[in-house]
C-alpha atoms as a PDB file:
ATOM      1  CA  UNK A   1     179.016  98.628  28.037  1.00  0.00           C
ATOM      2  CA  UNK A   2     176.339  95.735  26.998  1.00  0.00           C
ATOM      3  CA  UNK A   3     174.826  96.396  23.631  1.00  0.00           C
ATOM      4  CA  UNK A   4     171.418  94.570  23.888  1.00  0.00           C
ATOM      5  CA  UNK A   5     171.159  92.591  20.247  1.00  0.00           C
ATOM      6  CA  UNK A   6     167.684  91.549  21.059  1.00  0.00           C
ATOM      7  CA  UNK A   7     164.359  92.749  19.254  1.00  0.00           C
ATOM      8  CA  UNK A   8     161.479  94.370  20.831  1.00  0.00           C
ATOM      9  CA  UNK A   9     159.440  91.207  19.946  1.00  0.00           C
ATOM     10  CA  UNK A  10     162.123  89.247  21.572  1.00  0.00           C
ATOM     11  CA  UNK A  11     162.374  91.101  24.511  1.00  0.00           C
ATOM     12  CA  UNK A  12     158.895  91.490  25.317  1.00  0.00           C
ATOM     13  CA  UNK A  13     159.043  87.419  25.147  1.00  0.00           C
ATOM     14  CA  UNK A  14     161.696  87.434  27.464  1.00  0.00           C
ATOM     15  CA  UNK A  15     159.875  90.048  29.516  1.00  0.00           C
ATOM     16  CA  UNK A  16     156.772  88.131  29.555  1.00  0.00           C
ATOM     17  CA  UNK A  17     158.653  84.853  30.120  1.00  0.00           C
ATOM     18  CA  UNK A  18     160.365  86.559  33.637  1.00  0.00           C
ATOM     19  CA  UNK A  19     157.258  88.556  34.412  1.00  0.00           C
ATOM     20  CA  UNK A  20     155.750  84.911  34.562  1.00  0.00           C
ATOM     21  CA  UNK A  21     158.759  83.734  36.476  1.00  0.00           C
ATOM     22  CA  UNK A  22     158.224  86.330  39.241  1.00  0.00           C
ATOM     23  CA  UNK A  23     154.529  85.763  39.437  1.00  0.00           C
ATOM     24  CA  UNK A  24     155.001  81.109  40.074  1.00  0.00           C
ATOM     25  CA  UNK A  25     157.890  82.418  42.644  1.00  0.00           C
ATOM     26  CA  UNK A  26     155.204  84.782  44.060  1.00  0.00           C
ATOM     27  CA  UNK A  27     152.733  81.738  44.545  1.00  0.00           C
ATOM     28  CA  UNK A  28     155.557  79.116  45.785  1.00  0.00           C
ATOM     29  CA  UNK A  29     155.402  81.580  48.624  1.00  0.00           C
ATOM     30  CA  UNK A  30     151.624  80.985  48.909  1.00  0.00           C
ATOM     31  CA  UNK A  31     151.545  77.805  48.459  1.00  0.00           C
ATOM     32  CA  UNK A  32     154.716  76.270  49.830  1.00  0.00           C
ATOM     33  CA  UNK A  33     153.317  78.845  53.354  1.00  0.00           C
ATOM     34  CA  UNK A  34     150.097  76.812  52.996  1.00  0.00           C
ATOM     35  CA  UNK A  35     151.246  73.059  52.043  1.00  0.00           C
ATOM     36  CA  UNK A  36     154.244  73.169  54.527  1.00  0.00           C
ATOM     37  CA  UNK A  37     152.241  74.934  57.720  1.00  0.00           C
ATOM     38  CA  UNK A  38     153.561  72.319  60.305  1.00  0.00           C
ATOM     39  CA  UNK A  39     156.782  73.552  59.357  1.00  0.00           C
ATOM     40  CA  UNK A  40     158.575  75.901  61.973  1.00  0.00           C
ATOM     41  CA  UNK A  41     157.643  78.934  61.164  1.00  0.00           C
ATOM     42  CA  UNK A  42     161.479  81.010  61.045  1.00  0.00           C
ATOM     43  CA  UNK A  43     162.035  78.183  58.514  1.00  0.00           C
ATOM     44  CA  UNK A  44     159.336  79.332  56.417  1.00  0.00           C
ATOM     45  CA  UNK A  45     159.928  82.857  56.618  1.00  0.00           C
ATOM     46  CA  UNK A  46     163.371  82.426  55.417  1.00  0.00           C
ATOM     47  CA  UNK A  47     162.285  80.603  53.188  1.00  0.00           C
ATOM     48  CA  UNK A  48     159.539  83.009  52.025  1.00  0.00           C
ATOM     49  CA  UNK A  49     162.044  86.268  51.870  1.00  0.00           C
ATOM     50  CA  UNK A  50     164.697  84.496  49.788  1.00  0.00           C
ATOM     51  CA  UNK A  51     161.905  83.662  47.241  1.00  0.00           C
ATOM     52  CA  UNK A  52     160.485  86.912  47.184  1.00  0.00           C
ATOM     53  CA  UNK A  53     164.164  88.411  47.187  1.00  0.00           C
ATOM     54  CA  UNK A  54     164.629  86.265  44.027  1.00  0.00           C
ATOM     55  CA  UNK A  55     161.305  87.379  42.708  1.00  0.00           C
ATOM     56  CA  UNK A  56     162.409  91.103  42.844  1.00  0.00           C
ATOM     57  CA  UNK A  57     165.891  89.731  41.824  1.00  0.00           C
ATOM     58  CA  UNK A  58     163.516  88.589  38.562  1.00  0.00           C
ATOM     59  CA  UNK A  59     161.481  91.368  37.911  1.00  0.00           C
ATOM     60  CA  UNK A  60     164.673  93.818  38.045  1.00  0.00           C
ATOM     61  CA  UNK A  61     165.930  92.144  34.941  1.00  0.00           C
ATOM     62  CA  UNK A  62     162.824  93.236  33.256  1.00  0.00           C
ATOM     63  CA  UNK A  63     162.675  96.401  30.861  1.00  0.00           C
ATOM     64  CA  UNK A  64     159.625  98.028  33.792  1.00  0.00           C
ATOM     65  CA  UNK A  65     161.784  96.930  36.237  1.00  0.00           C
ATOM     66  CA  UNK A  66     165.001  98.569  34.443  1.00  0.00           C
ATOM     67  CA  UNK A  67     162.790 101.597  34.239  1.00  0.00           C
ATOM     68  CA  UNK A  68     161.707 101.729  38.164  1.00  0.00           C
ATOM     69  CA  UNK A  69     165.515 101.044  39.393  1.00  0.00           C
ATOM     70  CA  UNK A  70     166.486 103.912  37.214  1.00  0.00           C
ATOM     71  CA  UNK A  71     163.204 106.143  38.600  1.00  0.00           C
ATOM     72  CA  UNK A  72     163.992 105.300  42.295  1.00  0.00           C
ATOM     73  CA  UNK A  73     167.836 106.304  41.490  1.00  0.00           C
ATOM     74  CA  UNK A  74     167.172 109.416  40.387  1.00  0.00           C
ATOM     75  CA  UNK A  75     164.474 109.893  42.876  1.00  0.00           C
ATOM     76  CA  UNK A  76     167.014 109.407  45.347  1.00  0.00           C
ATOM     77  CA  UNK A  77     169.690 111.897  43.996  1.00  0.00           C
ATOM     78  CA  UNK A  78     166.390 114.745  43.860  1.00  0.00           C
ATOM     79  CA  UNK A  79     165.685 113.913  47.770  1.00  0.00           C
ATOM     80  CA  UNK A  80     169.273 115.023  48.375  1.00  0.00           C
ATOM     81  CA  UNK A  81     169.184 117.826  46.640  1.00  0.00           C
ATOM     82  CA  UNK A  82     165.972 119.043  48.991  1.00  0.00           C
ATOM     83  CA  UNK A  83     166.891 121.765  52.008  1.00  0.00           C
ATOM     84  CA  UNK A  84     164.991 120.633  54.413  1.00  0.00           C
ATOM     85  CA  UNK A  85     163.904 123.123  57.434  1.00  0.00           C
ATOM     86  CA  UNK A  86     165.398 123.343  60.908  1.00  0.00           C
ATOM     87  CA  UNK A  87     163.091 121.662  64.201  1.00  0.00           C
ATOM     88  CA  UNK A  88     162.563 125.190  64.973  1.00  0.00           C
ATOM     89  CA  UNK A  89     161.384 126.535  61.257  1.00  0.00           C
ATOM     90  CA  UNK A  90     159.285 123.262  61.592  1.00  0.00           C
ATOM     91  CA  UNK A  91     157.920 123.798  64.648  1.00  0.00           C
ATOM     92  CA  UNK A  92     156.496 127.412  63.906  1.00  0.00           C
ATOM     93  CA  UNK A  93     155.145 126.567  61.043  1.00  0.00           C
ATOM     94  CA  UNK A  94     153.407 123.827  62.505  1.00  0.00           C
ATOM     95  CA  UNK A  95     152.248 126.371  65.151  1.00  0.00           C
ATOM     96  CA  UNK A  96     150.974 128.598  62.313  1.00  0.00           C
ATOM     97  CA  UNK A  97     148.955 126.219  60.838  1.00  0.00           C
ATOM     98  CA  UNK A  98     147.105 124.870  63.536  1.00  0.00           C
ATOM     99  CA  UNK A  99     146.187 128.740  64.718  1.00  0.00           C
ATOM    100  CA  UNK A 100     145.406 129.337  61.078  1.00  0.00           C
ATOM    101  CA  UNK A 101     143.130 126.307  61.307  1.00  0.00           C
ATOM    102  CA  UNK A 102     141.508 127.140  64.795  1.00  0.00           C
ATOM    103  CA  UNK A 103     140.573 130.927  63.611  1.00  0.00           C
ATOM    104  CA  UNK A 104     139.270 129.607  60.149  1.00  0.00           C
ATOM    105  CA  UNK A 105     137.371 126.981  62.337  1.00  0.00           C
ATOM    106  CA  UNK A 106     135.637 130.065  64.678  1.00  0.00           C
ATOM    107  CA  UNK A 107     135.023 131.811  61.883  1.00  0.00           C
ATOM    108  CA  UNK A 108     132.996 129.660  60.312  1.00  0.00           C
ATOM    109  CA  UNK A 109     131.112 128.533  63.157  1.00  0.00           C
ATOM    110  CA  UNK A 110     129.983 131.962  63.687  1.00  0.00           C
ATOM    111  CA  UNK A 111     129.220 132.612  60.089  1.00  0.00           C
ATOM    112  CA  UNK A 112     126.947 129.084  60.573  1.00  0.00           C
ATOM    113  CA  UNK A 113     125.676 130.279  63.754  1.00  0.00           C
ATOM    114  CA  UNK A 114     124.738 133.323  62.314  1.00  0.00           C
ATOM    115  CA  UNK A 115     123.284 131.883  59.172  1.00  0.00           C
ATOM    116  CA  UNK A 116     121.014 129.585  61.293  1.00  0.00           C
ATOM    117  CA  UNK A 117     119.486 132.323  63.609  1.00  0.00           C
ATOM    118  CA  UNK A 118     118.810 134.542  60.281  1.00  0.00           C
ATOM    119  CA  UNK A 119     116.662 131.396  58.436  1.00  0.00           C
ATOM    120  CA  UNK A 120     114.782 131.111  61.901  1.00  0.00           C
ATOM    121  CA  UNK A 121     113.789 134.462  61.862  1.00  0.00           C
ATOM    122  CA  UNK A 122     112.815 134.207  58.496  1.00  0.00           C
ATOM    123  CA  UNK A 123     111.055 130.760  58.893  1.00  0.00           C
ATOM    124  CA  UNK A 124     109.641 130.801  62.049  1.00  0.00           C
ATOM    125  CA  UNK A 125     111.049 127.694  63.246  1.00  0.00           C
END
């Protein structure tokens, strides 16, 4: 196991130093797309996904980074833990709602219609 021997000054240096990393390999991408546009364009999207590969590559190393890898981990583990319902349980529920909706719908379209006739009794119009 690494035992991390730096300070939190120095490692929000460090952070900010990679965090700045990730952001010029982020605008190589721009600009190298832009500068190099008579290129052949598979050459340029290689070259564009193994910069922005690297640029994740960078941004992993940081301490938010750490955190999110560790976040979509566990996220991960919680999504198989999840029982998720048969095409048939599915399907009838999905049935449900929409005549759940459609009644709601009539109902209030009759409450409305009601509501209107009463205010042009009562106004005249």
């Amino acid at each position: 196991m690494k035992v991390d021997t730096e300070t939190p000054n120095e490692a929000g240096k460090s952070d900010a130093l990679k965090w700045i990393g990730v952001f010029a390999l982020l605008a190589a991408i721009v600009a190298g797309n832009h500068l190099y546009s008579d290129m052949n364009v598979v050459w340029r999207a290689l070259a564009g996904v193994v910069l922005f590969g690297s640029a994740l590559g960078v941004a992993a190393l940081t301490a938010k980074g750490k955190q999110f890898i560790t976040f979509a981990r566990e996220s991960r583990m919680e999504v198989r833990k999840v029982v998720w319902p048969t095409r048939q349980e599915a399907t009838r529920m999905t049935l449900t709602v929409l005549a759940v909706t459609v009644v709601t719908a009539l109902v209030l379209w009759v409450i409305d219609g009601a509501l209107v006739h009463l205010i042009g009794l009562f106004t005249g119009v």
